[in-house]
C-alpha atoms as a PDB file:
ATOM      1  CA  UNK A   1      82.542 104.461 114.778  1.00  0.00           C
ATOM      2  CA  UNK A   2      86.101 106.163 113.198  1.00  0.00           C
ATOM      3  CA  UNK A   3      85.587 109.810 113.629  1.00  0.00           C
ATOM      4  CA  UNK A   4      89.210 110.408 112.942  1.00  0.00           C
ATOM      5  CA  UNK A   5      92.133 107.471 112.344  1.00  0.00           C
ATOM      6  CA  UNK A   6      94.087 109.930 114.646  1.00  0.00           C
ATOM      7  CA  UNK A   7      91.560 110.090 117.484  1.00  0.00           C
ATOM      8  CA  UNK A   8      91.157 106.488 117.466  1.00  0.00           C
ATOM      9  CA  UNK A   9      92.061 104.772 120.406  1.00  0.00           C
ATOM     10  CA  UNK A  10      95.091 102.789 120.019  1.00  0.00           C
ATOM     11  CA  UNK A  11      93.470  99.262 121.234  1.00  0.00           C
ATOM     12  CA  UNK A  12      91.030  99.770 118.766  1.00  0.00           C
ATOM     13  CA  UNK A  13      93.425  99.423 116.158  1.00  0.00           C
ATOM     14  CA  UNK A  14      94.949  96.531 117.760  1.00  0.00           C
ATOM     15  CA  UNK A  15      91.934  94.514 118.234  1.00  0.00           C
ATOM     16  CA  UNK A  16      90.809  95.277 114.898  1.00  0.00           C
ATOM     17  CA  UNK A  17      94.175  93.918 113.922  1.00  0.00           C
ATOM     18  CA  UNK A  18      93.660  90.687 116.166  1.00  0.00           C
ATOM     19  CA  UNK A  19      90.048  90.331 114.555  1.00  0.00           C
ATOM     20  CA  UNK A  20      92.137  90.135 111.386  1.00  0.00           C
ATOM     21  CA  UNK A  21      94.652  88.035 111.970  1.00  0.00           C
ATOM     22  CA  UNK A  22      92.295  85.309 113.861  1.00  0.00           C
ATOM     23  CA  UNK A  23      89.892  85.119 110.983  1.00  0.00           C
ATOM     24  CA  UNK A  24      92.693  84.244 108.680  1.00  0.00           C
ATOM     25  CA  UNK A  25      94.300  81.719 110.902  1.00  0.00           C
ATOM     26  CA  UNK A  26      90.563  80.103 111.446  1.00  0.00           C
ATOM     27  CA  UNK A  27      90.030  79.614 107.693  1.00  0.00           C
ATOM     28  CA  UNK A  28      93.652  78.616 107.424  1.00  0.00           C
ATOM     29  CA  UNK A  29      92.902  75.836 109.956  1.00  0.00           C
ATOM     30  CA  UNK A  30      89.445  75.134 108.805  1.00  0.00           C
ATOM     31  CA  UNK A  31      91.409  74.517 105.368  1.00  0.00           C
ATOM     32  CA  UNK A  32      93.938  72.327 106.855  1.00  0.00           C
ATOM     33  CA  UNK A  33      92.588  70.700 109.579  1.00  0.00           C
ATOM     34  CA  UNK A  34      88.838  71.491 111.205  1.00  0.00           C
ATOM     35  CA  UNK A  35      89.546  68.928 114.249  1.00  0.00           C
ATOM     36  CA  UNK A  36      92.390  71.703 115.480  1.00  0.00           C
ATOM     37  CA  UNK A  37      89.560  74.912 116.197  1.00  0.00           C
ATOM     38  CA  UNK A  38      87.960  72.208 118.661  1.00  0.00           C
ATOM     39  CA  UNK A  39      91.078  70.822 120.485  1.00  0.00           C
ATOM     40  CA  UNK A  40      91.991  74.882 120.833  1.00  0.00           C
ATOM     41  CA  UNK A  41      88.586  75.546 122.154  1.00  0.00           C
END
């Protein structure tokens, strides 16, 4: 799908990013507390 990190769109990057970021916040919570992911949702 990257042809060239330059040509990339720029939201790509940022979703990728937010992809990121909310897997490690839903292990951190399944770690800490799994009742949280279902009040959120």
């Amino acid at each position: 799908m990257l042809k060239g990190g330059v040509s990339t769109p720029p939201f790509l990057f940022v979703s990728d990013t937010e992809k990121m970021i909310r897997i490690k916040r839903f292990h951190f919570k399944l770690n800490i507390q799994p009742r949280a992911i279902l009040r959120v949702r």
